[in-house]
N, C-alpha and C. Protein backbone atom coordinates (compact mmCIF):
# COMPACT_ATOMS: atom_id res chain seq x y z
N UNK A 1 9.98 34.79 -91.46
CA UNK A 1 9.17 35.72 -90.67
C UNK A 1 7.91 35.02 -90.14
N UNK A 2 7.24 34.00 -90.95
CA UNK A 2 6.15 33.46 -90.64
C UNK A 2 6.24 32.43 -89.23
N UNK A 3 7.35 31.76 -90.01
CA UNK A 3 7.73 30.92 -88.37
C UNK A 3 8.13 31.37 -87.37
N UNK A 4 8.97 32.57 -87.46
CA UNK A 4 8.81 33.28 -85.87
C UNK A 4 7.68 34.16 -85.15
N UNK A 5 6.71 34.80 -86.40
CA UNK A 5 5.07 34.87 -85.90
C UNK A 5 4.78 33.63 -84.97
N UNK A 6 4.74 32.65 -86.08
CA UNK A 6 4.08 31.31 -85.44
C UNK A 6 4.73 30.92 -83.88
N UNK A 7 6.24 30.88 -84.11
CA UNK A 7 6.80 30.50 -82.75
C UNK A 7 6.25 31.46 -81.54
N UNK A 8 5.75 32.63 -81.71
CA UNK A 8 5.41 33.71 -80.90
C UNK A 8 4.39 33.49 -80.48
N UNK A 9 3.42 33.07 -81.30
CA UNK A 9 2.19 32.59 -80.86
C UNK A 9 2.04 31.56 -80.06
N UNK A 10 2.92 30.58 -80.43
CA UNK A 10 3.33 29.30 -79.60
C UNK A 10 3.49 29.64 -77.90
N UNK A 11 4.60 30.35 -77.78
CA UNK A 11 4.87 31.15 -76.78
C UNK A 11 3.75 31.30 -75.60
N UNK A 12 3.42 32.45 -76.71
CA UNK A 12 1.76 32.99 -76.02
C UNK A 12 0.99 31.86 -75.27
N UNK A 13 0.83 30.88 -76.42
CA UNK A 13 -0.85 30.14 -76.18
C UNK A 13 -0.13 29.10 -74.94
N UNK A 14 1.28 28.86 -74.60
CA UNK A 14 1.74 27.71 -73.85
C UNK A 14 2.01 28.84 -72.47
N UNK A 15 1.93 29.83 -72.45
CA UNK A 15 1.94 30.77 -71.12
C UNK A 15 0.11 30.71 -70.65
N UNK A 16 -0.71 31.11 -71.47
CA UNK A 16 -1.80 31.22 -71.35
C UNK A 16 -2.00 29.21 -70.83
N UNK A 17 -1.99 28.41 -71.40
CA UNK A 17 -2.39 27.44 -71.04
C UNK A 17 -1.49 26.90 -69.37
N UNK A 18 -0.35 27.14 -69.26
CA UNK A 18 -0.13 27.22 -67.76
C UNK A 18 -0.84 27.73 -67.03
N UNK A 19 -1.71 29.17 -67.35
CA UNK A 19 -2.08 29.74 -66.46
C UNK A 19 -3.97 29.23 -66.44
N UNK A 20 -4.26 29.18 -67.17
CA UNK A 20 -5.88 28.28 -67.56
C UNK A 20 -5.86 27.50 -68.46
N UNK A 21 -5.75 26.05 -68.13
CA UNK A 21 -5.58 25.13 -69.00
C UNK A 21 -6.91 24.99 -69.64
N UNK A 22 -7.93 25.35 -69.66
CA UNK A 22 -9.00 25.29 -70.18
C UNK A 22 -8.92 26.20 -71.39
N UNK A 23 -8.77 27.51 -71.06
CA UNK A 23 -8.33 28.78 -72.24
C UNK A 23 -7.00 28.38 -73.17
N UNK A 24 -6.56 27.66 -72.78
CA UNK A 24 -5.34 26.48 -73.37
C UNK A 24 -5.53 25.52 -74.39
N UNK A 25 -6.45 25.12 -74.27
CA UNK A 25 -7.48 23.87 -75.08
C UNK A 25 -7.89 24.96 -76.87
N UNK A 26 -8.61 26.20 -76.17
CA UNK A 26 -8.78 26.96 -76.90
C UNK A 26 -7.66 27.38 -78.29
N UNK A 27 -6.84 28.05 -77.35
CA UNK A 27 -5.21 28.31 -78.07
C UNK A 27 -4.40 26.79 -79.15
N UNK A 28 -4.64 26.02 -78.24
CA UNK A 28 -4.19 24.63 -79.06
C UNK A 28 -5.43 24.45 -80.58
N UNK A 29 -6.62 24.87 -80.44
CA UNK A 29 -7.14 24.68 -81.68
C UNK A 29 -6.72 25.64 -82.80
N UNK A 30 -6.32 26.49 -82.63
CA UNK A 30 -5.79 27.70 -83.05
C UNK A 30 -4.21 27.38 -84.16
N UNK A 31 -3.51 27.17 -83.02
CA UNK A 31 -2.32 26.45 -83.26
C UNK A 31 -2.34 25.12 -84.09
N UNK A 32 -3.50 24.23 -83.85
CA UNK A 32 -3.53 23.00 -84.62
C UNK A 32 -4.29 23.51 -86.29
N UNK A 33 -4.46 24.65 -86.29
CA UNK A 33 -5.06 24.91 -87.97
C UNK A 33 -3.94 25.78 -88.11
N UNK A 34 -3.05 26.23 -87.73
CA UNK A 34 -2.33 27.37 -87.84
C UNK A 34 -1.12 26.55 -88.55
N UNK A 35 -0.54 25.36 -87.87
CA UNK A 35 0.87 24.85 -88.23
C UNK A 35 0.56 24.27 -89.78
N UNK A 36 -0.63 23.81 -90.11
CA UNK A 36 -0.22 23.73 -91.31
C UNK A 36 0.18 24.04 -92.32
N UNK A 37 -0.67 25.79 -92.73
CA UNK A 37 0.17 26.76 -93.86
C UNK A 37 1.98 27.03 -93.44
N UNK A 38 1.88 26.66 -92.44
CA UNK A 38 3.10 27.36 -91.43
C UNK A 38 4.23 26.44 -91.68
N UNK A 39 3.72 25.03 -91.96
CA UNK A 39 4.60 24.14 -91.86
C UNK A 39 4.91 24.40 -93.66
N UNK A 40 4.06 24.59 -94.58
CA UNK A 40 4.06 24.29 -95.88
C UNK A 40 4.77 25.75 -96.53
N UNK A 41 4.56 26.68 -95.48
CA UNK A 41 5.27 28.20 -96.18
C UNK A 41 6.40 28.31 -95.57
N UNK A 42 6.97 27.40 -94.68
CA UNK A 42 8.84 27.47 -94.50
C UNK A 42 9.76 26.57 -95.30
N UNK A 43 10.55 26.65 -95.40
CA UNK A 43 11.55 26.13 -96.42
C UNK A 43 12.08 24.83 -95.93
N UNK A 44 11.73 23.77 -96.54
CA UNK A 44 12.12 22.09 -96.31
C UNK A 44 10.58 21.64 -95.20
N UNK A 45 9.53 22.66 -95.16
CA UNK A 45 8.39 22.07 -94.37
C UNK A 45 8.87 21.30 -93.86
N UNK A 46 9.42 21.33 -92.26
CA UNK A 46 9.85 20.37 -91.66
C UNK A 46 8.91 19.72 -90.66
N UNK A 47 8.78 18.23 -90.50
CA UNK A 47 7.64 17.45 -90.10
C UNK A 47 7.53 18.41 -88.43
N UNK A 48 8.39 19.11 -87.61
CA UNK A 48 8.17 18.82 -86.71
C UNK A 48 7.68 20.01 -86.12
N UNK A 49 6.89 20.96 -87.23
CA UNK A 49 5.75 21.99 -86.91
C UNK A 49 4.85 21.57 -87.10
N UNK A 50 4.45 20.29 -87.63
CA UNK A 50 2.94 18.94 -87.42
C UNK A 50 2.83 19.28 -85.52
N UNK A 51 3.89 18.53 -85.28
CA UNK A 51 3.99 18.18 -83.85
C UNK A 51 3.63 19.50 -82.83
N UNK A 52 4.17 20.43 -83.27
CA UNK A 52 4.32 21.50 -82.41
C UNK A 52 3.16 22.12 -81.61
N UNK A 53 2.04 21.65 -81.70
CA UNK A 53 0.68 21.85 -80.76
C UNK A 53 1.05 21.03 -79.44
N UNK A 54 1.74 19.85 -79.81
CA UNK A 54 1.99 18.96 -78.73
C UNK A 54 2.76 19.69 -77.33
N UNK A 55 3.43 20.82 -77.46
CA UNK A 55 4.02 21.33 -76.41
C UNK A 55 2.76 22.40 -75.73
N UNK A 56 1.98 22.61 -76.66
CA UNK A 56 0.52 23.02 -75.62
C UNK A 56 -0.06 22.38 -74.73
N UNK A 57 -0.17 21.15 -75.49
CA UNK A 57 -0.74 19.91 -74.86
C UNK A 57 0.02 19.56 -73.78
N UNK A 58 1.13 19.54 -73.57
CA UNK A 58 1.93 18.88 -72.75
C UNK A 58 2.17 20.23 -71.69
N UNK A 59 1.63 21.13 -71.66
CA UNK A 59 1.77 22.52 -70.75
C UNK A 59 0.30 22.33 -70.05
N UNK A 60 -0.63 21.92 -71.16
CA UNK A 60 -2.17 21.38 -70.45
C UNK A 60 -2.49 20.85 -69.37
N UNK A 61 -1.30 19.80 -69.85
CA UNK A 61 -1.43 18.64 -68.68
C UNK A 61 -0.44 18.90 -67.49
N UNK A 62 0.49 19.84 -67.47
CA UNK A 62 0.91 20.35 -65.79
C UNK A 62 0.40 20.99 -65.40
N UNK A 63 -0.71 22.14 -66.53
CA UNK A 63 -1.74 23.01 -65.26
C UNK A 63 -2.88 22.00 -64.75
N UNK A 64 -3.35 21.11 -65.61
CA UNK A 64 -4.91 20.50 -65.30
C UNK A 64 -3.95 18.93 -63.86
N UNK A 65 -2.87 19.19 -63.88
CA UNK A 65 -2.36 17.61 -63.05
C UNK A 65 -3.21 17.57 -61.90
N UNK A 66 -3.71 18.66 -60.77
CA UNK A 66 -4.01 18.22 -60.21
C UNK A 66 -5.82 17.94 -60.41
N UNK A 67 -6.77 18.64 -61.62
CA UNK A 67 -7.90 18.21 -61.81
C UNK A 67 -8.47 17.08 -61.76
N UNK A 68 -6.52 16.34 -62.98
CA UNK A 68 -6.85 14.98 -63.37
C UNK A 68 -6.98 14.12 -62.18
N UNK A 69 -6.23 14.16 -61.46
CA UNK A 69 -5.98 13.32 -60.34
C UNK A 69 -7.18 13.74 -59.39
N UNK A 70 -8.03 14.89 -58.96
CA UNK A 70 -9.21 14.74 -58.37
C UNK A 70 -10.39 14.14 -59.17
N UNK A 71 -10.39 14.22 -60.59
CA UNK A 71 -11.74 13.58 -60.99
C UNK A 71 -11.52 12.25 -61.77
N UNK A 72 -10.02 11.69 -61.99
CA UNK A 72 -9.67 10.52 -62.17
C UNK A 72 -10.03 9.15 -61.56
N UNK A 73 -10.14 9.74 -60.09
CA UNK A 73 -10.83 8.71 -59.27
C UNK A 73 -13.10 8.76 -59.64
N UNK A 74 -13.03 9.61 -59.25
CA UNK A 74 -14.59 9.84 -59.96
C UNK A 74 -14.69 9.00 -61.36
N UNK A 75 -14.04 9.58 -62.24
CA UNK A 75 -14.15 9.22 -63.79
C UNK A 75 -14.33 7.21 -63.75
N UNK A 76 -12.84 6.94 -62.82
CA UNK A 76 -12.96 5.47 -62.89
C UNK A 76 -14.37 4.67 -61.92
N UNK A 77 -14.65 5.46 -61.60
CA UNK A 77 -16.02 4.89 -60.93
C UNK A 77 -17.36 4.72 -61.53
N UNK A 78 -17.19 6.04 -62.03
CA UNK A 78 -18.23 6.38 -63.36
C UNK A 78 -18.65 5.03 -64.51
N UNK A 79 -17.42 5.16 -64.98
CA UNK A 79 -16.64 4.52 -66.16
C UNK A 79 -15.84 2.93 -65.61
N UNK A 80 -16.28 2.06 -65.33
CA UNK A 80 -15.63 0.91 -64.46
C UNK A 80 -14.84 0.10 -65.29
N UNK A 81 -15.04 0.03 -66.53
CA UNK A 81 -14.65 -0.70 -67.86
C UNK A 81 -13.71 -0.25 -68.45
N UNK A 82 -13.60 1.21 -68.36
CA UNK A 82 -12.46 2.09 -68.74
C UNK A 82 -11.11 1.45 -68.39
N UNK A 83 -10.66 0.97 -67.44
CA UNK A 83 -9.23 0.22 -67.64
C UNK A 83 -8.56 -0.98 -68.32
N UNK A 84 -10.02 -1.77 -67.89
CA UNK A 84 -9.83 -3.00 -69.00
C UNK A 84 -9.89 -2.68 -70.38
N UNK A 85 -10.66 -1.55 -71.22
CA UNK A 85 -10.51 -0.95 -72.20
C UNK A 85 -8.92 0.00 -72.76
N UNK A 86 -8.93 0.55 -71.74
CA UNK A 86 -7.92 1.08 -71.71
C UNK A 86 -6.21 0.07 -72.20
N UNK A 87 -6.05 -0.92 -71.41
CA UNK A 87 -5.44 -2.14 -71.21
C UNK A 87 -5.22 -2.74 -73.01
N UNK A 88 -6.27 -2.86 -73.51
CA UNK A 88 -6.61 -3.51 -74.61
C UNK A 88 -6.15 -2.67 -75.89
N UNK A 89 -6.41 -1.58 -75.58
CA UNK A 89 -6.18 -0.41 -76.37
C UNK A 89 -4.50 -0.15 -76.37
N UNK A 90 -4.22 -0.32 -75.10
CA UNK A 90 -2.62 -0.52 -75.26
C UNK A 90 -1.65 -1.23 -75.42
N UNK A 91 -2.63 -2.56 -75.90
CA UNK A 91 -1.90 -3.67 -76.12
C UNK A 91 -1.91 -3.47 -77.65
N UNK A 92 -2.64 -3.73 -78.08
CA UNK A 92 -2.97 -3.20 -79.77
C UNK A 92 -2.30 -2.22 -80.15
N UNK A 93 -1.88 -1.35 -79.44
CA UNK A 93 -0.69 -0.34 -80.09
C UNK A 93 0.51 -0.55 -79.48
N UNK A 94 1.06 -0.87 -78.91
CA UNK A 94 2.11 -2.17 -78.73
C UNK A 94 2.20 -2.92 -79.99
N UNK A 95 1.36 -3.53 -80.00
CA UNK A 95 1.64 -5.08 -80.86
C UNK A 95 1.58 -4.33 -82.28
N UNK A 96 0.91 -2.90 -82.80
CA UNK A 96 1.52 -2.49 -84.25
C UNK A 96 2.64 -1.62 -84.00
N UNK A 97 3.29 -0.78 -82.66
CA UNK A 97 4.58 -0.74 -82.98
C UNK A 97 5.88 -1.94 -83.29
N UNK A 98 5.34 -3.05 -82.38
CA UNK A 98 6.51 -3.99 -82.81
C UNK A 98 6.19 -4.47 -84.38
N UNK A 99 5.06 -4.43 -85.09
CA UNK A 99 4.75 -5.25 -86.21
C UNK A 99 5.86 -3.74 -87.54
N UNK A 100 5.52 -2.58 -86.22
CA UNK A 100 6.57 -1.78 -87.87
C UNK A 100 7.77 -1.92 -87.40
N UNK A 101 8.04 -1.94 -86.49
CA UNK A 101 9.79 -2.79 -86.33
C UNK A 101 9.96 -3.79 -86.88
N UNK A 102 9.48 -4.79 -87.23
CA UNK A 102 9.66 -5.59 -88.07
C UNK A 102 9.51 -5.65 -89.32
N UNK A 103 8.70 -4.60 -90.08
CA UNK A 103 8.01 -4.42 -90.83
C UNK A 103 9.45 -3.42 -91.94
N UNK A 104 9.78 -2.48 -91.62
CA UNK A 104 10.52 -1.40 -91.56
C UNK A 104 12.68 -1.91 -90.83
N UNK A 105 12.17 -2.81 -89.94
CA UNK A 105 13.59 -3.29 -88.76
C UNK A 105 14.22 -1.88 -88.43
N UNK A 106 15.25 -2.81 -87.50
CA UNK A 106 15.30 -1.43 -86.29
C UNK A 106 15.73 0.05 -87.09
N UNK A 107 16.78 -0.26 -88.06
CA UNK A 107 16.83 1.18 -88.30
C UNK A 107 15.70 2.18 -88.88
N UNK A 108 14.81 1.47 -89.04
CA UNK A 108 13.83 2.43 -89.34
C UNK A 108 12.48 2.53 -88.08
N UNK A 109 13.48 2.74 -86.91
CA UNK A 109 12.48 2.50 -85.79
C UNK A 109 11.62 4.43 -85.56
N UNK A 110 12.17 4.98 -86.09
CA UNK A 110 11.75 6.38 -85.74
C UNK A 110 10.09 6.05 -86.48
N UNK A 111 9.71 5.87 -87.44
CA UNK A 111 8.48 5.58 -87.76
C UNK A 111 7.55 5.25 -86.69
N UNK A 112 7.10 3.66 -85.89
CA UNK A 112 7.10 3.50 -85.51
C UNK A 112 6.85 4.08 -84.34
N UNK A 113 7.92 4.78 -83.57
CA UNK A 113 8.02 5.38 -82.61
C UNK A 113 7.35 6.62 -82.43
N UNK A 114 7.32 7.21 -84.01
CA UNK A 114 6.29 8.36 -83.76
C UNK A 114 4.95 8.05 -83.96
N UNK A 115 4.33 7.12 -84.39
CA UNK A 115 3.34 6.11 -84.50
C UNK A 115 2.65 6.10 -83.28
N UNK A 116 3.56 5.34 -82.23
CA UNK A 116 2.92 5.28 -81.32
C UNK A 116 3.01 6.26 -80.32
N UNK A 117 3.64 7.02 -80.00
CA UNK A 117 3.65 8.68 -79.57
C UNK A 117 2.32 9.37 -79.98
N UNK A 118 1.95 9.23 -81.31
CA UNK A 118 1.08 10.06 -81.71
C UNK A 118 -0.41 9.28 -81.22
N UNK A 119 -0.29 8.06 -81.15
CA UNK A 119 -1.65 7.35 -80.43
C UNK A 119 -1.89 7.29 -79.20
N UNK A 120 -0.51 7.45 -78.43
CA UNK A 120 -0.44 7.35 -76.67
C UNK A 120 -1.03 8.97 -76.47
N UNK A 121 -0.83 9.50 -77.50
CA UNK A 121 -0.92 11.03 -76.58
C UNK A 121 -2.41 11.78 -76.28
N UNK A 122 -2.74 11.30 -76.93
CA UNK A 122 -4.39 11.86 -76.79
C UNK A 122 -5.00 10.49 -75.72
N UNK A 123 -4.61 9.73 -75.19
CA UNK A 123 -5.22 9.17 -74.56
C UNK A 123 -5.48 9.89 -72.67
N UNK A 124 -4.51 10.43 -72.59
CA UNK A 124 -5.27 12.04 -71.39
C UNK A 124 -6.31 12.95 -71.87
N UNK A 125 -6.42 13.11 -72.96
CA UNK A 125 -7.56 13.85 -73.20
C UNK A 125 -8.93 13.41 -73.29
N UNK A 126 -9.42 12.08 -73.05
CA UNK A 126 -9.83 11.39 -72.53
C UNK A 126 -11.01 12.39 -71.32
N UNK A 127 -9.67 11.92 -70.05
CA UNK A 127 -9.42 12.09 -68.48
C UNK A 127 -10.15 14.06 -68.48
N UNK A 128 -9.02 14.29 -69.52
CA UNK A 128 -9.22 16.22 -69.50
C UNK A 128 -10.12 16.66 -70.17
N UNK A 129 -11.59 16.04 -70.94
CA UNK A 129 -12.54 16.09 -71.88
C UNK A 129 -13.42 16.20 -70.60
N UNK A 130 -12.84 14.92 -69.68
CA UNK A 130 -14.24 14.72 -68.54
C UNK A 130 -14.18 16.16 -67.26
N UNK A 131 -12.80 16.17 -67.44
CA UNK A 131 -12.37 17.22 -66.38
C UNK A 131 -12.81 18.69 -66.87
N UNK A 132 -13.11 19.05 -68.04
CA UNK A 132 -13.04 20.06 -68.74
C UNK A 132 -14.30 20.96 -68.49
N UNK A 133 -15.12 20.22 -68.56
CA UNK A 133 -16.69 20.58 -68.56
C UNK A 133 -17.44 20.85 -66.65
N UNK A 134 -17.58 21.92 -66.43
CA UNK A 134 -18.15 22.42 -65.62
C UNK A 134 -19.32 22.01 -65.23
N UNK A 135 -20.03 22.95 -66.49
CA UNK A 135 -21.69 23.36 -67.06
C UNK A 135 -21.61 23.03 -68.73
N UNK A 136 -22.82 22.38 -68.59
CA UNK A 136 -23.12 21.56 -70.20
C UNK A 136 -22.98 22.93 -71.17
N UNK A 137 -23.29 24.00 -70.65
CA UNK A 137 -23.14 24.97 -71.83
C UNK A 137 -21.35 25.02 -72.06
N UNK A 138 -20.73 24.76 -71.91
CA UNK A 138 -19.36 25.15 -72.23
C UNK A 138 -19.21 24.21 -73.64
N UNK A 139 -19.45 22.94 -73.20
CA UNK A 139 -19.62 21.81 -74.24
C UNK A 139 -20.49 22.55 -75.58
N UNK A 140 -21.05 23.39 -75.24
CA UNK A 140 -22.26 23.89 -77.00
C UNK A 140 -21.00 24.93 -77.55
N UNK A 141 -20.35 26.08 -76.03
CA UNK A 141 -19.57 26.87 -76.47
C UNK A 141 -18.68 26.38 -77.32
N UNK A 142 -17.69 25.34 -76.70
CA UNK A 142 -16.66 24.97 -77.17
C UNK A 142 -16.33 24.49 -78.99
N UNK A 143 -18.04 23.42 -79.15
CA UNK A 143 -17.96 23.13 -80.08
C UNK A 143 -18.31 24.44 -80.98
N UNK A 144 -19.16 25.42 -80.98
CA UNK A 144 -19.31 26.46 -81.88
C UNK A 144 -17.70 27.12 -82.01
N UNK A 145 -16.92 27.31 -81.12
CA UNK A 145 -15.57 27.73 -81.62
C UNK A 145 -14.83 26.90 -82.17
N UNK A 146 -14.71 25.80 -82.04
CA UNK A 146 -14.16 25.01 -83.01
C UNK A 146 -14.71 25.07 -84.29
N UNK A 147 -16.18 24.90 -84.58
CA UNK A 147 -16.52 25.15 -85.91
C UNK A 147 -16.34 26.24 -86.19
N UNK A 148 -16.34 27.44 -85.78
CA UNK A 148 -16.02 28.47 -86.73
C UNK A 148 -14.07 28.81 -87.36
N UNK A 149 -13.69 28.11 -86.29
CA UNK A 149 -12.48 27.98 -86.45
C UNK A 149 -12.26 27.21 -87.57
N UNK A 150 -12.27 25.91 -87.73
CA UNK A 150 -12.02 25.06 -88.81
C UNK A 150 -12.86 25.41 -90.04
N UNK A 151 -13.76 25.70 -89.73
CA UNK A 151 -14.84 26.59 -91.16
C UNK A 151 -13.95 27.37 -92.14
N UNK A 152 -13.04 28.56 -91.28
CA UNK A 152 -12.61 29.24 -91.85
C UNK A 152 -11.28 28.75 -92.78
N UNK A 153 -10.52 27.61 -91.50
CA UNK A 153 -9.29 26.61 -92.46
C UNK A 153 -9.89 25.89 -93.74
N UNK A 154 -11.08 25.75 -93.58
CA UNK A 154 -11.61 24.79 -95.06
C UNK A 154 -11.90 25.78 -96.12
N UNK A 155 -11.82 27.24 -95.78
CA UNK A 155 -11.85 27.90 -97.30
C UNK A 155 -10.80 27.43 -98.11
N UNK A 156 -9.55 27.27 -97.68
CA UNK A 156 -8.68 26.82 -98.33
C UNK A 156 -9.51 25.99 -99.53
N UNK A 157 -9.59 24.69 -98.90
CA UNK A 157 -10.34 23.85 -99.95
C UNK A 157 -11.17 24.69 -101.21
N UNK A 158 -11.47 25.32 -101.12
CA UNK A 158 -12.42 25.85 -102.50
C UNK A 158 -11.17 26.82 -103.57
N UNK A 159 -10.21 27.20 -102.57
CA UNK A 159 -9.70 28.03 -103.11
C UNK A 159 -8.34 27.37 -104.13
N UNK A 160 -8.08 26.08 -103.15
CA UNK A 160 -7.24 25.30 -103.85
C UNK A 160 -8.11 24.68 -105.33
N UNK A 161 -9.34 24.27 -105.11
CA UNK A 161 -9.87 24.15 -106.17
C UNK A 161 -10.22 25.02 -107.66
N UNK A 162 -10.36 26.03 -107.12
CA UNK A 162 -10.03 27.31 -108.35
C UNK A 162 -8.68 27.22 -109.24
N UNK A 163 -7.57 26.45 -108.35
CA UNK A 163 -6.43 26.76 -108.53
C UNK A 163 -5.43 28.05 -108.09
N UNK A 164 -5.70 28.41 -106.92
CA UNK A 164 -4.65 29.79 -106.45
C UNK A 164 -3.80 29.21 -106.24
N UNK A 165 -2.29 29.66 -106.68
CA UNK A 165 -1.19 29.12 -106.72
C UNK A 165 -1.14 29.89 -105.20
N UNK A 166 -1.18 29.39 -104.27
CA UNK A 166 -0.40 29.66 -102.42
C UNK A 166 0.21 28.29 -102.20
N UNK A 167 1.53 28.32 -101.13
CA UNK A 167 2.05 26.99 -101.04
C UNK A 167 1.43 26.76 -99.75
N UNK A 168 0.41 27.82 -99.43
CA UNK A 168 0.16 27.24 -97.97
C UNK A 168 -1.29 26.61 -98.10
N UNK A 169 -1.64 26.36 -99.61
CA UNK A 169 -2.87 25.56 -99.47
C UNK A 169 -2.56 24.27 -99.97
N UNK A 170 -3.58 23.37 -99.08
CA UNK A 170 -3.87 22.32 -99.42
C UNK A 170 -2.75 21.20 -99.92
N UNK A 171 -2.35 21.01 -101.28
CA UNK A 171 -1.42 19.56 -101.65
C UNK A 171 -0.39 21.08 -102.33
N UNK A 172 -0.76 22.00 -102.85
CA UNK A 172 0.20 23.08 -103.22
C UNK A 172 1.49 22.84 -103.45
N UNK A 173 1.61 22.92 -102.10
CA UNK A 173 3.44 22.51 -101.80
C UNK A 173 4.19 21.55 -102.10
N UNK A 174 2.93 20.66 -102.95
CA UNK A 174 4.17 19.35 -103.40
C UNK A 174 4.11 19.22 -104.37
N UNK A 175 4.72 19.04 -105.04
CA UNK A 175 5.74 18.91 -106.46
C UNK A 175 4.81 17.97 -107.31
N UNK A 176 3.76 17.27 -107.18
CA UNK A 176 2.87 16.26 -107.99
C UNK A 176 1.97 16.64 -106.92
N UNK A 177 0.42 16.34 -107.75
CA UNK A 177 -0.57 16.65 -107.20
C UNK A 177 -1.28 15.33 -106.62
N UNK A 178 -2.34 14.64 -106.10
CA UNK A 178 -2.67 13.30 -105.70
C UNK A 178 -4.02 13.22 -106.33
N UNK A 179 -3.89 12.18 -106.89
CA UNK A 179 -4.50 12.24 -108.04
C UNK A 179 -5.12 10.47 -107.69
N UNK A 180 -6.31 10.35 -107.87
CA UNK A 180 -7.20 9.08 -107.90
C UNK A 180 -7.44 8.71 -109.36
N UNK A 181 -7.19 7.31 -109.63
CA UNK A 181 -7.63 7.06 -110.81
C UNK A 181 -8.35 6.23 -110.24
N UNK A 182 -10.08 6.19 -111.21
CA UNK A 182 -10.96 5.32 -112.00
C UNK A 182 -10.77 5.31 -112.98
N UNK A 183 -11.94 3.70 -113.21
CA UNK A 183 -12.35 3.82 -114.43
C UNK A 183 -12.94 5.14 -115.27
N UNK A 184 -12.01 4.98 -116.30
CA UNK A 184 -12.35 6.25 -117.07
C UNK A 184 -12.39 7.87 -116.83
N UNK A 185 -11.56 7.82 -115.10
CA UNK A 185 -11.58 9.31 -114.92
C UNK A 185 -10.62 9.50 -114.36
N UNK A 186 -10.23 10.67 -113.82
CA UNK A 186 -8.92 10.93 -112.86
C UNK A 186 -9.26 11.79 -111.75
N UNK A 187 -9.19 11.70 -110.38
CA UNK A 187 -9.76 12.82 -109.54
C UNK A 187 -8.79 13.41 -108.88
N UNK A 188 -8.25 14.69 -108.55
CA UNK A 188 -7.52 15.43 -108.08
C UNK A 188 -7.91 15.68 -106.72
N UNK A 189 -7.54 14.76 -105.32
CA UNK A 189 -7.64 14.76 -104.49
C UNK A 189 -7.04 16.22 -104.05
N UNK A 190 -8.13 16.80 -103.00
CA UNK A 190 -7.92 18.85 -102.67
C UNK A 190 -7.82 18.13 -101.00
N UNK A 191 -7.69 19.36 -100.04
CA UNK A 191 -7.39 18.98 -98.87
C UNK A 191 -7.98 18.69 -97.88
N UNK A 192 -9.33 18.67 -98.11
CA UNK A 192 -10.47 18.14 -97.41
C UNK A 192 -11.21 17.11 -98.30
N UNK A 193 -10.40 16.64 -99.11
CA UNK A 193 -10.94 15.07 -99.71
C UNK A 193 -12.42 15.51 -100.89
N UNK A 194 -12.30 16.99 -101.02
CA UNK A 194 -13.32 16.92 -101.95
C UNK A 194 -12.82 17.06 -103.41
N UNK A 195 -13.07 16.46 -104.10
CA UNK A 195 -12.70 16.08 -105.02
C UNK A 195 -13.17 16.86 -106.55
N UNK A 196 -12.70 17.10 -107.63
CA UNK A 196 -12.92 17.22 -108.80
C UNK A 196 -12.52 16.56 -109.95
N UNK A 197 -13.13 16.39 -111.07
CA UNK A 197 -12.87 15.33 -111.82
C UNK A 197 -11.90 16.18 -112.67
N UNK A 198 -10.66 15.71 -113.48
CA UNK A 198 -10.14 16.21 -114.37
C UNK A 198 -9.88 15.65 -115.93
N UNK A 199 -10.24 14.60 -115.53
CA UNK A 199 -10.67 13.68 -116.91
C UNK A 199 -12.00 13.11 -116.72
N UNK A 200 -13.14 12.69 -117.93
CA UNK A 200 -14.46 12.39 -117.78
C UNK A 200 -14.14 11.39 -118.95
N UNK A 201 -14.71 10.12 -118.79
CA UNK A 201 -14.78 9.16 -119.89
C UNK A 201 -15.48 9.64 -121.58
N UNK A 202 -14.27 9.50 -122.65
CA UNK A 202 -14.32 10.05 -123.77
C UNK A 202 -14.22 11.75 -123.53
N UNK A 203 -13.39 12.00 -122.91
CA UNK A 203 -13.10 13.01 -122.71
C UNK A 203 -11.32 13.09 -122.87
N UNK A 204 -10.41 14.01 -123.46
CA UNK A 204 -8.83 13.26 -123.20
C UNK A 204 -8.49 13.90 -121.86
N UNK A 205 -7.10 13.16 -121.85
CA UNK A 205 -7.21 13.64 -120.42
C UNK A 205 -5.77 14.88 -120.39
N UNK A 206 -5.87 15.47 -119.39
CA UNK A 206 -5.00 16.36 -119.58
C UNK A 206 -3.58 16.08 -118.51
């Protein structure tokens, strides 16, 4: 039931972003805190509700095509260094997809491949960050909705720390917890990296 909520929403926010790719941007933050309980409360959490913001993104970029292409030329004028940067940046991720083909060899090229998929793809958002902004106030807006947005995904974190058994928090859903050892202690890595100790030196451990 949850994943066809979620798929519904999907729906929604990739109609809305055809039609204002800007109000699109919005919906994709939504969706990018959303897939994770989503991915962890369906059965076999399958990797490829991680991904699934990406078809927002990729609806973004056929409403904003022709923005990009009017302020693309601007942007590179602006920004003159930006290609030779650009260039460099794509050589370097090149040269670590071939290093996990080798690393991994071909049959384990799907790694890899989503590797560099996942680094090529935000490199339009870039282009659509510059295109995005009107009036400097949108930039104060934008970021206050994002923080209240992600504010609210990081309760998780405290709550996983109490210990509420939900599979949609935090490390929950997996079968061993991640666990840091020091000297003399053990820390139970939670999902925003804040940490609690569960063993203390001369203390046993549990």
């Amino acid at each position: 039931m949850i994943l066809i909520s979620y798929a519904g929403f999907m729906l929604l926010s990739m109609t809305v972003a055809l039609i204002d790719w800007r109000r699109g941007w919005l919906m994709a933050v939504v969706c990018g805190v959303l897939q994770d309980p989503v991915r962890k409360l369906t059965p076999g959490t399958p990797v490829a509700i991680t991904l699934s913001v990406m078809l927002i993104y990729a609806m973004i970029l056929v409403a904003a095509l022709q923005a990009l292409q009017r302020d693309g030329k601007e942007f590179g004028k602006r920004f003159s260094n930006i290609y030779a940067a650009s260039l460099l940046v794509s050589l370097f991720i090149v040269l670590a997809a071939l290093r996990g083909l080798f690393t991994y060899g071909l049959a384990g090229w799907k790694a890899p491949a989503l590797s560099l998929f996942i680094y090529c793809a935000p490199v339009p958002a870039v282009l659509l960050g510059y295109s995005y902004l009107q009036r400097e106030e949108q930039l104060y807006k934008f970021f206050r909705y994002y923080a209240i947005i992600t504010s609210i995904a990081l309760i998780g974190t405290p709550l996983e720390y109490f210990n509420v058994a939900w599979r949609g928090l935090g490390t929950v859903a997996l079968s061993e917890a991640y666990i840091r050892h020091l000297p003399g202690l053990q820390i139970r890595l939670l999902s925003a990296s804040i940490a609690r100790p569960t063993s203390w030196p001369g203390t046993p451990r549990r």
